[in-house]
C-alpha atoms as a PDB file:
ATOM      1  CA  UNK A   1     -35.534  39.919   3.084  1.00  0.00           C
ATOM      2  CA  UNK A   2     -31.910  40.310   1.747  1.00  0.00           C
ATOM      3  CA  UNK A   3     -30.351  38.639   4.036  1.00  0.00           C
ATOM      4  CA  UNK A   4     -32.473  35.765   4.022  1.00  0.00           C
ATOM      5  CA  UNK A   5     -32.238  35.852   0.140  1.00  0.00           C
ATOM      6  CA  UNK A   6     -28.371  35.551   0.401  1.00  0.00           C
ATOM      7  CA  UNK A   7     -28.390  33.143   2.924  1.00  0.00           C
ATOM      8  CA  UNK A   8     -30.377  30.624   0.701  1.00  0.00           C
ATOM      9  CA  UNK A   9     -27.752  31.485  -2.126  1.00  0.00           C
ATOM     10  CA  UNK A  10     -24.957  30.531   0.476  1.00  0.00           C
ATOM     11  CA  UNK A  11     -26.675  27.496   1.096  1.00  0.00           C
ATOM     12  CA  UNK A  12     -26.959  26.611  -2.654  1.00  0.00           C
ATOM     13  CA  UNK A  13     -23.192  27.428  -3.053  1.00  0.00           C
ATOM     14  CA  UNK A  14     -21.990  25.382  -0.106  1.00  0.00           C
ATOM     15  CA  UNK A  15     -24.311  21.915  -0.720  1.00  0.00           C
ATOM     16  CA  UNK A  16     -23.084  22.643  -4.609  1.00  0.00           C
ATOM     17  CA  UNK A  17     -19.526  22.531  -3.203  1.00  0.00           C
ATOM     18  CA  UNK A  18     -20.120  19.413  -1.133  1.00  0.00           C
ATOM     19  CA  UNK A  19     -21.493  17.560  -3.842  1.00  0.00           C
ATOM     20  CA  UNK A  20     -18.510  18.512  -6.068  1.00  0.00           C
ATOM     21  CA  UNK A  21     -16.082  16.808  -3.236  1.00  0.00           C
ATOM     22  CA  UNK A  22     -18.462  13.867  -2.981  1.00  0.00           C
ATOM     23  CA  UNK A  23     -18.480  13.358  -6.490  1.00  0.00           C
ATOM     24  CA  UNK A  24     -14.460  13.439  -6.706  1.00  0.00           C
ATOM     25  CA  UNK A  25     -14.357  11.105  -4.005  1.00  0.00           C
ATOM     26  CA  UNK A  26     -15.927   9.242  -5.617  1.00  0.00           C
ATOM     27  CA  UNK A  27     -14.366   9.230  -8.684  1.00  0.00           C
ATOM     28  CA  UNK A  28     -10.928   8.901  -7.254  1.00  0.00           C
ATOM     29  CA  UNK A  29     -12.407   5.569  -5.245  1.00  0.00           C
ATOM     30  CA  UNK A  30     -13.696   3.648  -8.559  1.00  0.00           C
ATOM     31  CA  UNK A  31     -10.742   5.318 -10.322  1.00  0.00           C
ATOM     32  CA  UNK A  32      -8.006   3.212  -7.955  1.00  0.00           C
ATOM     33  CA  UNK A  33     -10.172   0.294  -7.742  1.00  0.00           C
ATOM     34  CA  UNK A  34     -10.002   0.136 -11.611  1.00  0.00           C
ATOM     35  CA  UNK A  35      -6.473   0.539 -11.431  1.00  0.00           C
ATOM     36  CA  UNK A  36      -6.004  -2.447  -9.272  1.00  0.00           C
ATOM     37  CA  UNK A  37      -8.821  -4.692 -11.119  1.00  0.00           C
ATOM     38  CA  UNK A  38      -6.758  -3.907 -14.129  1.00  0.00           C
ATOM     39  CA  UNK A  39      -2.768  -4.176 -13.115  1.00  0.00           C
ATOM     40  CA  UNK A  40      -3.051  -7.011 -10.590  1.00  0.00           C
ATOM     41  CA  UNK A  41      -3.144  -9.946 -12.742  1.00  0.00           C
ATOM     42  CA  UNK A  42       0.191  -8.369 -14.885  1.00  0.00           C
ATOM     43  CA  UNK A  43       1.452  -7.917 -11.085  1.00  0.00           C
ATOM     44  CA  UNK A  44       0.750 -11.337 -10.090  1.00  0.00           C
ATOM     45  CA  UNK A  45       2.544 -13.312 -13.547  1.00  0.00           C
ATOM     46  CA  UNK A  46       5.651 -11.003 -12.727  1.00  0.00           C
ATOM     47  CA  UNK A  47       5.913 -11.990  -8.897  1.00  0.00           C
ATOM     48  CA  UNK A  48       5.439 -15.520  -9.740  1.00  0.00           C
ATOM     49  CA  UNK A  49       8.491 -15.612 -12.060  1.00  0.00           C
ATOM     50  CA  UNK A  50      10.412 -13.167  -9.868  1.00  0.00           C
ATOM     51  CA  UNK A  51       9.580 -15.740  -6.881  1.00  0.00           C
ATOM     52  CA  UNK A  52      10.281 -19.225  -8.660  1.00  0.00           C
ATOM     53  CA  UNK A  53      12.955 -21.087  -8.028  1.00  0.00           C
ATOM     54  CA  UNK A  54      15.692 -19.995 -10.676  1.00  0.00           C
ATOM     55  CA  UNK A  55      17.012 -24.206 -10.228  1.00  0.00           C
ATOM     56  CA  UNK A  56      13.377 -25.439 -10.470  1.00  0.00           C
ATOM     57  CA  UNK A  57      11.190 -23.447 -12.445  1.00  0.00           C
ATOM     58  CA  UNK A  58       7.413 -23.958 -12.639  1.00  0.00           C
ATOM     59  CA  UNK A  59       7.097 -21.434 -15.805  1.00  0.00           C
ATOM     60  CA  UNK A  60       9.398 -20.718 -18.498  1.00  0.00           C
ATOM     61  CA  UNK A  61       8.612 -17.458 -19.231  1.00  0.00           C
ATOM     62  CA  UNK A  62       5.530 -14.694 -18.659  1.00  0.00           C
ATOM     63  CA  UNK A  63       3.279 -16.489 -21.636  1.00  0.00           C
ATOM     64  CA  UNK A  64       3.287 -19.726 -19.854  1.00  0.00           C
ATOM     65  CA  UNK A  65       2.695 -18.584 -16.682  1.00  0.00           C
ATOM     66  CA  UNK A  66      -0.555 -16.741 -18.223  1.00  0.00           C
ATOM     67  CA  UNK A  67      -1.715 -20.165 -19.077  1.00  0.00           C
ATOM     68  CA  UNK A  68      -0.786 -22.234 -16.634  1.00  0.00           C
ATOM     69  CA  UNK A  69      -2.460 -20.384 -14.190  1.00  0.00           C
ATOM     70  CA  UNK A  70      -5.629 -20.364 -14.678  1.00  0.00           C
ATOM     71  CA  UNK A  71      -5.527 -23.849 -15.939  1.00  0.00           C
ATOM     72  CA  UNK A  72      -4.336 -24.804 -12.727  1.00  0.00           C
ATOM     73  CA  UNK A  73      -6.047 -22.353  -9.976  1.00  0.00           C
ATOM     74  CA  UNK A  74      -8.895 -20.797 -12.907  1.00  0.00           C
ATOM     75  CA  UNK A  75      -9.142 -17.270 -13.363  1.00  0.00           C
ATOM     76  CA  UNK A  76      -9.010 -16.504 -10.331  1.00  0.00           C
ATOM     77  CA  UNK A  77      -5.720 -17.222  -9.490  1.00  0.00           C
ATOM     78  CA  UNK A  78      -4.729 -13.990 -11.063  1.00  0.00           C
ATOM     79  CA  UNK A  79      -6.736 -12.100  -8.214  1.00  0.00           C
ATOM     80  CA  UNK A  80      -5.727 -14.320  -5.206  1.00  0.00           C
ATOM     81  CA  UNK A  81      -4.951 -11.387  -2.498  1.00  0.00           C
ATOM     82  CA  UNK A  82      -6.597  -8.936  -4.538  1.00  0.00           C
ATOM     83  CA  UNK A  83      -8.684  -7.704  -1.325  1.00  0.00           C
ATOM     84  CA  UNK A  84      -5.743  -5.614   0.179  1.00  0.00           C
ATOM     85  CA  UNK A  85      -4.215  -3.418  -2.555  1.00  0.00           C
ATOM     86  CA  UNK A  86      -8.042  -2.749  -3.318  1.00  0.00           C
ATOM     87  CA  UNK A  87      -9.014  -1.856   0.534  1.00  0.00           C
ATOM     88  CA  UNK A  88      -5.895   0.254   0.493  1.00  0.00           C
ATOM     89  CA  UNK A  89      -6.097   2.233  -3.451  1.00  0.00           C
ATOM     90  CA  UNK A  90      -9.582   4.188  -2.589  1.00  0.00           C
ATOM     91  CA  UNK A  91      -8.666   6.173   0.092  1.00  0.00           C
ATOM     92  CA  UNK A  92      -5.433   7.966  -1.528  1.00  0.00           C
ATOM     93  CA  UNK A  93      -6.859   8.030  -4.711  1.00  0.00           C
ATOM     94  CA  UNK A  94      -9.787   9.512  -3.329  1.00  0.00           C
ATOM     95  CA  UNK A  95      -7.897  12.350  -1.696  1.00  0.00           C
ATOM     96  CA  UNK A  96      -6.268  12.643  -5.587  1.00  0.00           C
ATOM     97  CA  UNK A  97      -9.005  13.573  -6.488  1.00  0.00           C
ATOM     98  CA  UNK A  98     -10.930  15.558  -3.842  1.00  0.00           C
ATOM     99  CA  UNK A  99      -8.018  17.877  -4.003  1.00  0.00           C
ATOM    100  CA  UNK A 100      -7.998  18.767  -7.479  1.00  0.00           C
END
């Protein structure tokens, strides 16, 4: 009977523990994704004025790049390629977490 009794407790403990991890995983996950959803459209103005030609530019400055954008492309044009820093941010951030 005690040994049965313990070995329920065990259980508890380790399904407890694995449900921790899961959670962090988890956490970490929406916690990069969020990052990305949030920094990519900053990242996007700056590599269009790093990338412009400096004889022709098509912005003068980060303000009219912010508005010519999605006047030209719509909003989205602040999230085109989005799909790969996102597909890449969980998985690291994940193990961020899952370790702490």
């Amino acid at each position: 009977l005690w040994s049965s009794s313990m070995s329920q407790e065990s259980q508890k403990k380790e399904s407890g523990a694995f449900v921790n991890v899961l959670k962090s995983l988890t956490a970490g996950t929406v916690a990069g994704v969020a990052q990305v959803i949030t920094g990519y459209p900053l990242d996007t103005v700056k590599i269009r004025l790093q990338t412009q030609d400096p004889k022709n530019p098509k912005f003068n400055g980060a303000l009219d790049c912010i508005k010519q954008t999605p006047r030209n492309e719509g909003p989205r044009g602040f999230f085109k390629g989005m799909s790969t820093p996102i597909a890449g941010v969980g998985g690291p951030n994940a193990a961020l977490f899952g370790a702490s």
